[in-house]
C-alpha atoms as a PDB file:
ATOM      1  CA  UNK A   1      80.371  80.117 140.154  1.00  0.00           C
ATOM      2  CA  UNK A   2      77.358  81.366 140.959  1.00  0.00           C
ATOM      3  CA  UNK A   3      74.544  78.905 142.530  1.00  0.00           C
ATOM      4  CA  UNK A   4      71.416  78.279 140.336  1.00  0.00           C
ATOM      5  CA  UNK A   5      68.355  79.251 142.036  1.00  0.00           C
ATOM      6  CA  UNK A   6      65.540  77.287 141.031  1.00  0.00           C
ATOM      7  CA  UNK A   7      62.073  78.476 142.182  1.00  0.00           C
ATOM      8  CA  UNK A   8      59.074  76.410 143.924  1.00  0.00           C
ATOM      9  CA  UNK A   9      55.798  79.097 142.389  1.00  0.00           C
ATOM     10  CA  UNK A  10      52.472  79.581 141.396  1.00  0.00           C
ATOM     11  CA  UNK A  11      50.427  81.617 139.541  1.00  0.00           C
ATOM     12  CA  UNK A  12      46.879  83.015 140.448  1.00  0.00           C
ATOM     13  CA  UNK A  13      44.760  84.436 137.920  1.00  0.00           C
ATOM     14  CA  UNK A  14      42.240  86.922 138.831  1.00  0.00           C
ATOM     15  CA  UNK A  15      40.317  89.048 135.838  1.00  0.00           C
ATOM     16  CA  UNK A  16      41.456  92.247 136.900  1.00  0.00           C
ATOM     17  CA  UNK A  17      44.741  90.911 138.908  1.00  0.00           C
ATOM     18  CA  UNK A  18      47.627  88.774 138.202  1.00  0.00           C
ATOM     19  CA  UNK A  19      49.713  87.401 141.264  1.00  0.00           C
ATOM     20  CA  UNK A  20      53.205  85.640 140.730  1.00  0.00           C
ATOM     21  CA  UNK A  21      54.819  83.823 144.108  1.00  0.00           C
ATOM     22  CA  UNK A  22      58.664  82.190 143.884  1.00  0.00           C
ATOM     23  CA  UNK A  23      60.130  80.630 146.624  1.00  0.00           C
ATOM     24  CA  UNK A  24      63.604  79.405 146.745  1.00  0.00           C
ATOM     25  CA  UNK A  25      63.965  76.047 146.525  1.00  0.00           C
ATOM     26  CA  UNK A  26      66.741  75.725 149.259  1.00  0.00           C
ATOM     27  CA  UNK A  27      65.937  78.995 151.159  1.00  0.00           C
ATOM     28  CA  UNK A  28      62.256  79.652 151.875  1.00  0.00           C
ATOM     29  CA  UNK A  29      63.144  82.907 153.530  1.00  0.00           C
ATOM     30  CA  UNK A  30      64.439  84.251 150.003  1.00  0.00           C
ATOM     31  CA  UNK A  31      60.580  85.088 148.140  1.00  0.00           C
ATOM     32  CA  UNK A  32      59.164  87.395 145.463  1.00  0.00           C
ATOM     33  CA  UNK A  33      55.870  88.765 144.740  1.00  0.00           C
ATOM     34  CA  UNK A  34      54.732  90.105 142.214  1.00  0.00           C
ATOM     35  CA  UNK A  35      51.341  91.463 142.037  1.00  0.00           C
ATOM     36  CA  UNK A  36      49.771  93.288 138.430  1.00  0.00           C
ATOM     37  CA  UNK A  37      46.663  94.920 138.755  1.00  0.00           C
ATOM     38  CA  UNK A  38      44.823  98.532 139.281  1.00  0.00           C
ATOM     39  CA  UNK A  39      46.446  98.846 142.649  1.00  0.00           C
ATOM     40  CA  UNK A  40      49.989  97.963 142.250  1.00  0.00           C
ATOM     41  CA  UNK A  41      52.172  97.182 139.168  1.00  0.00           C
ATOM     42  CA  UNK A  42      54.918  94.787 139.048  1.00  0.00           C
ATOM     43  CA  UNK A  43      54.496  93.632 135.958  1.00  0.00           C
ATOM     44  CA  UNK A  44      58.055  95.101 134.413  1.00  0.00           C
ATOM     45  CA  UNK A  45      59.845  93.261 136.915  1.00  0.00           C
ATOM     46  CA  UNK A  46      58.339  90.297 137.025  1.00  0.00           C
ATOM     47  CA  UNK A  47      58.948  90.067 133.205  1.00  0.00           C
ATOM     48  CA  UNK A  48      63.016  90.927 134.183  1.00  0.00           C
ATOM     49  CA  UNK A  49      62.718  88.181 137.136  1.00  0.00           C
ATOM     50  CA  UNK A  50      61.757  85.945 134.683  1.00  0.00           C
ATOM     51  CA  UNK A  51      64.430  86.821 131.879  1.00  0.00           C
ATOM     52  CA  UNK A  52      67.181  86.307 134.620  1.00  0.00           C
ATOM     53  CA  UNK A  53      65.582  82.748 135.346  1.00  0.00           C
ATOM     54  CA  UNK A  54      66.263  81.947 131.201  1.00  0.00           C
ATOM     55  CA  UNK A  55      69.494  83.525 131.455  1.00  0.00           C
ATOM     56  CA  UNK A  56      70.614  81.336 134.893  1.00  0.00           C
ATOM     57  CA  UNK A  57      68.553  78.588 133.411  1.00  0.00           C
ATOM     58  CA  UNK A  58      66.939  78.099 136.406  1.00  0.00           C
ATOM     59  CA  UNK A  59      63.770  75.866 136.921  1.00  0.00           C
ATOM     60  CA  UNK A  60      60.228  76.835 138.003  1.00  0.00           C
ATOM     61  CA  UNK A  61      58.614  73.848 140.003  1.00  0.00           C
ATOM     62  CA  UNK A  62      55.549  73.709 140.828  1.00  0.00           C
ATOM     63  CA  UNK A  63      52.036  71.566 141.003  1.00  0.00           C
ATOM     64  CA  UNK A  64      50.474  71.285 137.373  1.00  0.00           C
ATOM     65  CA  UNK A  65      53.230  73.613 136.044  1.00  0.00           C
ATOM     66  CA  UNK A  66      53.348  71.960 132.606  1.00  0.00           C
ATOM     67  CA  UNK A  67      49.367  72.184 132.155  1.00  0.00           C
ATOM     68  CA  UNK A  68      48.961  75.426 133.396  1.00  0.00           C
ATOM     69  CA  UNK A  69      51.711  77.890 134.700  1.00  0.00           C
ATOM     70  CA  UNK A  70      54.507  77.171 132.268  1.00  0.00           C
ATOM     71  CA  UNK A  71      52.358  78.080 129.629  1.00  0.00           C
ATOM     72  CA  UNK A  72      50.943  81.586 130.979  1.00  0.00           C
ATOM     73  CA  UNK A  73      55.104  82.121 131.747  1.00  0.00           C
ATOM     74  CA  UNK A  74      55.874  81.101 128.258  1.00  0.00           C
ATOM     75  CA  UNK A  75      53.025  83.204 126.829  1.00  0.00           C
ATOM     76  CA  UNK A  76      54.343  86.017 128.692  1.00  0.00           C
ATOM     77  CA  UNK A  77      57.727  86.033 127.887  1.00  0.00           C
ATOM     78  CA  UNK A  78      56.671  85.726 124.247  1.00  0.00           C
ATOM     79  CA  UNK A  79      54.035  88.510 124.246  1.00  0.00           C
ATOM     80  CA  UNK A  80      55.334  90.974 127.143  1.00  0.00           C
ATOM     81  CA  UNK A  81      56.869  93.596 124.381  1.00  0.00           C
ATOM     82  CA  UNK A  82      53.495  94.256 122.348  1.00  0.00           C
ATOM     83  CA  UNK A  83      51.932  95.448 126.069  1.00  0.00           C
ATOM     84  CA  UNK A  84      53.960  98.250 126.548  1.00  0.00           C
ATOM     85  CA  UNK A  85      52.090 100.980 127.248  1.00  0.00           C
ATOM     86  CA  UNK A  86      49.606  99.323 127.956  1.00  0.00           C
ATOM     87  CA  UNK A  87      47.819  99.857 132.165  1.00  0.00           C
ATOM     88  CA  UNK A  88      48.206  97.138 134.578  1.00  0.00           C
ATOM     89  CA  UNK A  89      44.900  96.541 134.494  1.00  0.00           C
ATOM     90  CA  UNK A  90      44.852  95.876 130.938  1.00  0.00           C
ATOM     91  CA  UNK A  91      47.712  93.291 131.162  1.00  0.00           C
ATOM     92  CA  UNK A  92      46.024  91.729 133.709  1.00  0.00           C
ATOM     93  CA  UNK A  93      42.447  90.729 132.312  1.00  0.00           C
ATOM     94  CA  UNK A  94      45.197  89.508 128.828  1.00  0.00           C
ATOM     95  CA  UNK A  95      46.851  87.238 131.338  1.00  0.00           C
ATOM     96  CA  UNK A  96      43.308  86.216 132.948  1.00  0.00           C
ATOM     97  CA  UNK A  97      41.897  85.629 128.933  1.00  0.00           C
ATOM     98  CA  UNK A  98      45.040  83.444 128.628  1.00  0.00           C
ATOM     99  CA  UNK A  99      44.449  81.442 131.398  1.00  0.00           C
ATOM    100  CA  UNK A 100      41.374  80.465 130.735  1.00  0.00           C
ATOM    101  CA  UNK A 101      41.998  79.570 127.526  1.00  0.00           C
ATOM    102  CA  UNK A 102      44.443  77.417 128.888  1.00  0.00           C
ATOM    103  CA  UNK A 103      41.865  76.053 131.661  1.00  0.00           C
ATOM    104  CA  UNK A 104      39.375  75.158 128.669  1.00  0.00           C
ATOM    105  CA  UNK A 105      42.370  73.307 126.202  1.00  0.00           C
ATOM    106  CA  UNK A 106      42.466  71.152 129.587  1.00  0.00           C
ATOM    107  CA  UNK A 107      38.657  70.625 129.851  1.00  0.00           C
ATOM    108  CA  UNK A 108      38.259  69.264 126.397  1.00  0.00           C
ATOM    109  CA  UNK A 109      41.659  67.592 126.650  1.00  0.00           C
ATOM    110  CA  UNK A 110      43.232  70.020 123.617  1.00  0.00           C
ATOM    111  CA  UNK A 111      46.939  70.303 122.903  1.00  0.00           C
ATOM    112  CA  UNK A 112      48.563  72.962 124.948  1.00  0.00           C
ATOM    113  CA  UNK A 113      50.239  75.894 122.560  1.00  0.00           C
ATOM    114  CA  UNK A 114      53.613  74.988 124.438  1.00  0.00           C
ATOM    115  CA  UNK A 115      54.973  71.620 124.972  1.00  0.00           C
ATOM    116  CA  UNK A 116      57.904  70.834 127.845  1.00  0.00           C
ATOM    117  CA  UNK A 117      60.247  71.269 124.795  1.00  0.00           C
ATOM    118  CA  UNK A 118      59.519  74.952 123.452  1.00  0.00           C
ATOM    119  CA  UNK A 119      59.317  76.212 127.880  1.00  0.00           C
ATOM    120  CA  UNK A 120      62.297  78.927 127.732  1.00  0.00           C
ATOM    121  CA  UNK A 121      62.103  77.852 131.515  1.00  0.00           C
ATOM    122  CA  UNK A 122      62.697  74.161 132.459  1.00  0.00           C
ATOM    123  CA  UNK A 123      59.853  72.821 134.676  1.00  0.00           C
ATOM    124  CA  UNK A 124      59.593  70.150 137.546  1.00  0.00           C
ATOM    125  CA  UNK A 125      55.344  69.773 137.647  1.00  0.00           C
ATOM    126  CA  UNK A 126      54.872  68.069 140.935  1.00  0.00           C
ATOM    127  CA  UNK A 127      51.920  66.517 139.686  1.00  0.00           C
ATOM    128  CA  UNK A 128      53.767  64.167 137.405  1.00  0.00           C
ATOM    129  CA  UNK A 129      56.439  62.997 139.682  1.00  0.00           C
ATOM    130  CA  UNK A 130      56.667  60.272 142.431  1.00  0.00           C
ATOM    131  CA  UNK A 131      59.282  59.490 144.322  1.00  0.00           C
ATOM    132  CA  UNK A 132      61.042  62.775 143.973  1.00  0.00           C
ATOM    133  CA  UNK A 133      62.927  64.551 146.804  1.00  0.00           C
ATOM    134  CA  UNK A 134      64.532  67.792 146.485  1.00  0.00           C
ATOM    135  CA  UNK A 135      67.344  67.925 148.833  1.00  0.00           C
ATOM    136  CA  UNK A 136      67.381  71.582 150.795  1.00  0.00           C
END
């Protein structure tokens, strides 16, 4: 049986470039990147990295996941197939729109569009926990 590999990430959100880190939660040595913009374009496998994570049902965990990461993942995942075609570039300032949508729900204290329940990835968000240890 194979080992789940949960994922310690984060997410930055440029206009014109998206930029995906996962680190293995045991294993820091074992890492992807993936980077979306004019210069290089990732996006296609970042989209299958994150299908295998449903499919294992793997965890992302991360700082402020639920408010901010999970959702862009989750938006993603639900929205990836209506961007084909479509540049890098292009995908990346939709990403960067989302995000700060997201951002603003936060500022004015707005419901998210995806609560902890409807995440097709499981989360641990740092910033809600205490007392926590993940064993390596």
């Amino acid at each position: 049986m194979k080992t789940k590999a949960h994922w310690v990430m984060d997410y930055e959100t440029i206009c014109n470039c998206f930029m995906a880190v996962f680190i293995h939660y045991k294993n820091d040595k074992v890492r992807k990147y993936f980077v979306v913009s004019e210069f290089r374009d990732d996006f296609d496998a970042y989209v299958d990295f994150l299908k295998e994570n449903v499919k294992n049902q793997e965890y992302h965990i991360s700082y402020n996941g639920l408010g901010f990461d999970s959702q862009i993942t989750q938006y993603v995942l639900e929205n990836h197939q209506e961007w084909k075609g479509l540049s890098p570039l292009v995908i990346a300032r939709i990403i960067y729109g989302y995000a700060q949508t997201v951002i603003n729900k936060q500022e004015l204290k707005e419901m998210l569009d995806y609560a902890p329940y409807k995440l097709s990835i499981k989360q641990i968000d740092s910033s809600l926990t205490t007392g926590i240890t993940l064993q390596r």
